[in-house]
Protein backbone atom coordinates (compact mmCIF):
# COMPACT_ATOMS: atom_id res chain seq x y z
CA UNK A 1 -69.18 13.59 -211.60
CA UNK A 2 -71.82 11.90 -213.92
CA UNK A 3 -74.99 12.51 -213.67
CA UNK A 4 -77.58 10.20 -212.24
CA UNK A 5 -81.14 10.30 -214.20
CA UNK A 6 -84.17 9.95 -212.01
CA UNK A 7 -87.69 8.61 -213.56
CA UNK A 8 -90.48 8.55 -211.63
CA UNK A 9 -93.42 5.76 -212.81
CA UNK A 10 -96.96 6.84 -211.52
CA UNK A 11 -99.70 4.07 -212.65
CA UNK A 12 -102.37 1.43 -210.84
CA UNK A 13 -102.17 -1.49 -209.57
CA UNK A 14 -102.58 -3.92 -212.70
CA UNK A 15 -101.43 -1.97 -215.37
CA UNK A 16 -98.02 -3.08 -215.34
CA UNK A 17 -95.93 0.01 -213.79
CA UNK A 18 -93.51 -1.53 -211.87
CA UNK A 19 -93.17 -4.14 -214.77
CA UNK A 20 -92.27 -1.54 -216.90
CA UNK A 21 -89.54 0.63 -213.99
CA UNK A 22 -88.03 -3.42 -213.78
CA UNK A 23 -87.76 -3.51 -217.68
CA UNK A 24 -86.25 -0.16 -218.18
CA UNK A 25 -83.87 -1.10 -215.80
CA UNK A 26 -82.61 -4.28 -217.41
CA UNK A 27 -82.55 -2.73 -220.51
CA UNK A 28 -80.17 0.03 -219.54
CA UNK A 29 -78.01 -2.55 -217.55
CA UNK A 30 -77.58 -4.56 -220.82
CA UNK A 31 -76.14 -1.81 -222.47
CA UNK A 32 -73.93 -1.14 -219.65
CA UNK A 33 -75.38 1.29 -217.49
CA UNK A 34 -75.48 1.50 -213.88
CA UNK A 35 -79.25 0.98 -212.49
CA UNK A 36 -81.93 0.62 -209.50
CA UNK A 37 -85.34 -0.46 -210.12
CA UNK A 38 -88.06 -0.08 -207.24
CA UNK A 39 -91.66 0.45 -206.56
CA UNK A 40 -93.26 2.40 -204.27
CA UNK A 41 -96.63 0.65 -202.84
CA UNK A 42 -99.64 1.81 -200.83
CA UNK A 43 -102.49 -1.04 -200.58
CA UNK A 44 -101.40 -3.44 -202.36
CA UNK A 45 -104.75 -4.09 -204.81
CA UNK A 46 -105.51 -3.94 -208.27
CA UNK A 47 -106.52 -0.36 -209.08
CA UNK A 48 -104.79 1.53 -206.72
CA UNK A 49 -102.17 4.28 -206.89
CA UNK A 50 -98.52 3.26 -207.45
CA UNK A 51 -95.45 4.78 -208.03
CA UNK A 52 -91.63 3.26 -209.34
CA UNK A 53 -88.48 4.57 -210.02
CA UNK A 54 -85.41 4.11 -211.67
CA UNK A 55 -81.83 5.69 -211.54
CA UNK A 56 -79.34 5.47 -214.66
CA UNK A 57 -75.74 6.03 -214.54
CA UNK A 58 -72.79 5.59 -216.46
CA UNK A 59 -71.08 5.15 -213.17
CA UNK A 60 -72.22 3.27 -209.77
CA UNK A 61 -74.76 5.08 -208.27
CA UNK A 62 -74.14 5.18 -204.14
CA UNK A 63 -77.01 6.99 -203.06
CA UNK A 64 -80.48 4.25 -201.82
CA UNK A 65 -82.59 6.92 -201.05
CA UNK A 66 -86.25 7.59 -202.38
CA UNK A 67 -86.36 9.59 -205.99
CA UNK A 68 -87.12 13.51 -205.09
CA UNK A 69 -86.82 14.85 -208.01
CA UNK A 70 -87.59 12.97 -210.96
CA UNK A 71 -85.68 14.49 -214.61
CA UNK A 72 -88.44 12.44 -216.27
CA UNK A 73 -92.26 11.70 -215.34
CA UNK A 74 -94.17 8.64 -216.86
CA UNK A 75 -98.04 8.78 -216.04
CA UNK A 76 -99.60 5.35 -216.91
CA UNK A 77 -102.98 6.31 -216.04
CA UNK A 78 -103.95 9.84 -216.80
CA UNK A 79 -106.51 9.57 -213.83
CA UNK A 80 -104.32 10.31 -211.82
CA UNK A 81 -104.10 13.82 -212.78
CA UNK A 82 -106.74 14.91 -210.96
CA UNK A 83 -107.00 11.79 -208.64
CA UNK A 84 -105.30 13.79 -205.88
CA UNK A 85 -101.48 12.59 -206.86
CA UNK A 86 -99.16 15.26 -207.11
CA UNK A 87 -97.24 13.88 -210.23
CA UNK A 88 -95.34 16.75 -210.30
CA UNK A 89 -94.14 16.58 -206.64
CA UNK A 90 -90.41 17.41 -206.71
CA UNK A 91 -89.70 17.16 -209.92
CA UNK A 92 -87.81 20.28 -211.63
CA UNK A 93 -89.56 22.89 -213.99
CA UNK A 94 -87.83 21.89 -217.13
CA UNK A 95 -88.54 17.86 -216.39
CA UNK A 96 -89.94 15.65 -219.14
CA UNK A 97 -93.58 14.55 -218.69
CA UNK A 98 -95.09 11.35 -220.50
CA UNK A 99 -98.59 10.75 -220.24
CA UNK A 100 -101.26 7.99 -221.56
CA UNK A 101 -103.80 10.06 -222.74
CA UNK A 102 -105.81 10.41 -226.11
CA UNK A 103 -105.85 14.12 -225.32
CA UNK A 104 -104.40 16.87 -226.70
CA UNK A 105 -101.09 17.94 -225.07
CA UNK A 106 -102.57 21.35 -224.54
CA UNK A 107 -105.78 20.03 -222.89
CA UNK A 108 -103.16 17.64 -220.62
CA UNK A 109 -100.44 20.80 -220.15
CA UNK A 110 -103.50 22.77 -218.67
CA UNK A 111 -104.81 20.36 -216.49
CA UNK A 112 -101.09 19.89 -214.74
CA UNK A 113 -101.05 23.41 -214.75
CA UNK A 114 -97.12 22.60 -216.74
CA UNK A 115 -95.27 25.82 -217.90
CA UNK A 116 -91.31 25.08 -218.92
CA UNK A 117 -92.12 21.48 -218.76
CA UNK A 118 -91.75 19.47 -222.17
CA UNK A 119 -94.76 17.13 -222.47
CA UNK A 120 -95.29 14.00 -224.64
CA UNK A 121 -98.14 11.82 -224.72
CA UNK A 122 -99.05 8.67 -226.10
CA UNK A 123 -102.25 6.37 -226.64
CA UNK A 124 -100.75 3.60 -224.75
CA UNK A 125 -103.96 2.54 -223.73
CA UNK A 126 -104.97 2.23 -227.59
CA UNK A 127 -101.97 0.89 -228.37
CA UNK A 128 -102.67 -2.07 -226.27
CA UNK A 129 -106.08 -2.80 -226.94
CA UNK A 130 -104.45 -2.95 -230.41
CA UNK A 131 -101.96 -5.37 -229.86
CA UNK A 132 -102.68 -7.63 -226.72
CA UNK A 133 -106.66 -6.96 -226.76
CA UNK A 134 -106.53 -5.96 -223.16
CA UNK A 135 -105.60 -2.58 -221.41
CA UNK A 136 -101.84 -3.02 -220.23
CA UNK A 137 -100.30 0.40 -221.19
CA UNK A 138 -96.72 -0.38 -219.77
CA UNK A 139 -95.00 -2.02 -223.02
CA UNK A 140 -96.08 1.06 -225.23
CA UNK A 141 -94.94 3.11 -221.98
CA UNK A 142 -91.72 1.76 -221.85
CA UNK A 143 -91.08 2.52 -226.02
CA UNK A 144 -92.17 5.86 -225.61
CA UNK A 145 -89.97 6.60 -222.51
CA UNK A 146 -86.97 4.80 -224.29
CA UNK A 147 -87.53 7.45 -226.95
CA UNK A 148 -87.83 10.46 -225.11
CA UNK A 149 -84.80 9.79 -222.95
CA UNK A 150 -82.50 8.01 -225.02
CA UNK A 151 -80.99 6.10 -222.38
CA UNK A 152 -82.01 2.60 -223.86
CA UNK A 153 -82.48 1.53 -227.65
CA UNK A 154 -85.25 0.34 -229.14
CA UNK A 155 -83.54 -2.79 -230.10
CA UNK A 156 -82.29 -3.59 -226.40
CA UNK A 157 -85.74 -3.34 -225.12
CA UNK A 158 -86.79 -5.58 -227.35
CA UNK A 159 -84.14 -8.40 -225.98
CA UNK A 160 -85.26 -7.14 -222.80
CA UNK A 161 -88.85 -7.82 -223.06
CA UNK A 162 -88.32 -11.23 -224.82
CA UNK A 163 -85.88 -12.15 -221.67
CA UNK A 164 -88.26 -10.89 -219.20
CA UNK A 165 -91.81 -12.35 -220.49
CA UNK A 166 -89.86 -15.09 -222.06
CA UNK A 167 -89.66 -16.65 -218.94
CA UNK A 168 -93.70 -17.46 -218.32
CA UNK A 169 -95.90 -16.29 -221.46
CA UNK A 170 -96.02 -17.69 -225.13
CA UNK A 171 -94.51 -16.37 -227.97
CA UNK A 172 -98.01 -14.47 -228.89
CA UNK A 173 -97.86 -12.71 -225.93
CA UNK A 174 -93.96 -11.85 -226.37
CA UNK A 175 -94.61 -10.47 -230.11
CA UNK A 176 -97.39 -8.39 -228.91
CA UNK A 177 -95.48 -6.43 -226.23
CA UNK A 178 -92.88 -6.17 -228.90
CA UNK A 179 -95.12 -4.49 -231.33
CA UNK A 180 -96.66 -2.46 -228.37
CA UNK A 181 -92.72 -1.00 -227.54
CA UNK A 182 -92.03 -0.22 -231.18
CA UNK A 183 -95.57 1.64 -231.98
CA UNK A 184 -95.26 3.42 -228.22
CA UNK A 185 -91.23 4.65 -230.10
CA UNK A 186 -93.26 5.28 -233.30
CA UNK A 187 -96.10 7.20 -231.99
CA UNK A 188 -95.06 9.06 -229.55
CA UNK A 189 -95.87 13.06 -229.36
CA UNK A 190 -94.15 15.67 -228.11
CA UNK A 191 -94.62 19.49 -227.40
């Protein structure tokens, strides 16, 4: 039996996380992948706690259930951390952690109390300040997470992206998440 790959997406409302669990998911489908995309909402307002998830196969995937244990953890706002969300909740000890932080990986292992984890983290907020001159960490997210998994290519993100935002933003806009996937591949740590 293949196996399935669970991610688990844990952001705020406004920042683009279920964007980014909806973009991963078309990008793995156009390289031939099996999928599912979907968010998980409490009050629905900017600011508050989200999660998403996504499932990739290379076979159909016949389970619809909520994600239990995540294989890899994305944390789009490192509030969170301490904001009373269990971001580790049912995920495995060896599962991969990403986190938007500009903090050390050490300082950020200690704080989720993370032992046979692997951790990487990545200025996403930065990144987008950079780019887009506005905080919307999900782009740089999404490059980072396509590195650390290798279940998507840089390059099919890319066509991704410019299908997805295509649709309703101008080409400034497009470019900028571009650049904002490739520097989150780029500049991505690990530990």
């Amino acid at each position: 039996m293949t196996e399935i790959l669970e991610f688990r997406w844990h952001g705020r409302g406004g920042q683009g996380t279920v964007t980014a669990a909806k973009l991963f998911a078309e990008a793995a489908l156009a390289q031939g992948k099996y999928i599912q995309a979907f968010p998980e909402y409490g009050p629905e307002r900017a600011g508050a706690p989200l999660a998403a998830y996504n499932r990739v196969s290379d076979e159909d995937i016949h389970i619809h259930c909520a994600v239990k244990n995540p294989r890899y953890v994305a944390v789009v706002d490192a509030t969170l951390l301490t904001g009373g969300i269990d971001v580790k909740k049912g995920a495995p000890e060896d599962a991969i952690y990403l986190v938007n932080t500009t903090k050390p990986a050490s300082e950020i292992r200690k704080t989720m109390g993370l032992s046979g984890a692997k951790l990487f983290t990545i200025d996403a907020n930065g990144i987008s300040r950079d780019e887009l001159e506005r905080l919307l960490p999900n782009t740089p997210m999404l490059g980072a997470i396509a590195k650390i998994s290798g279940q998507i290519t840089l390059e099919t993100l890319k066509g991704a992206i410019k299908l997805r935002l295509g649709k309703k933003f101008s080409n400034k806009i497009i470019d900028a998440n571009i650049k904002m996937a490739e520097r989150g591949f780029e500049e991505v740590k690990g530990e």
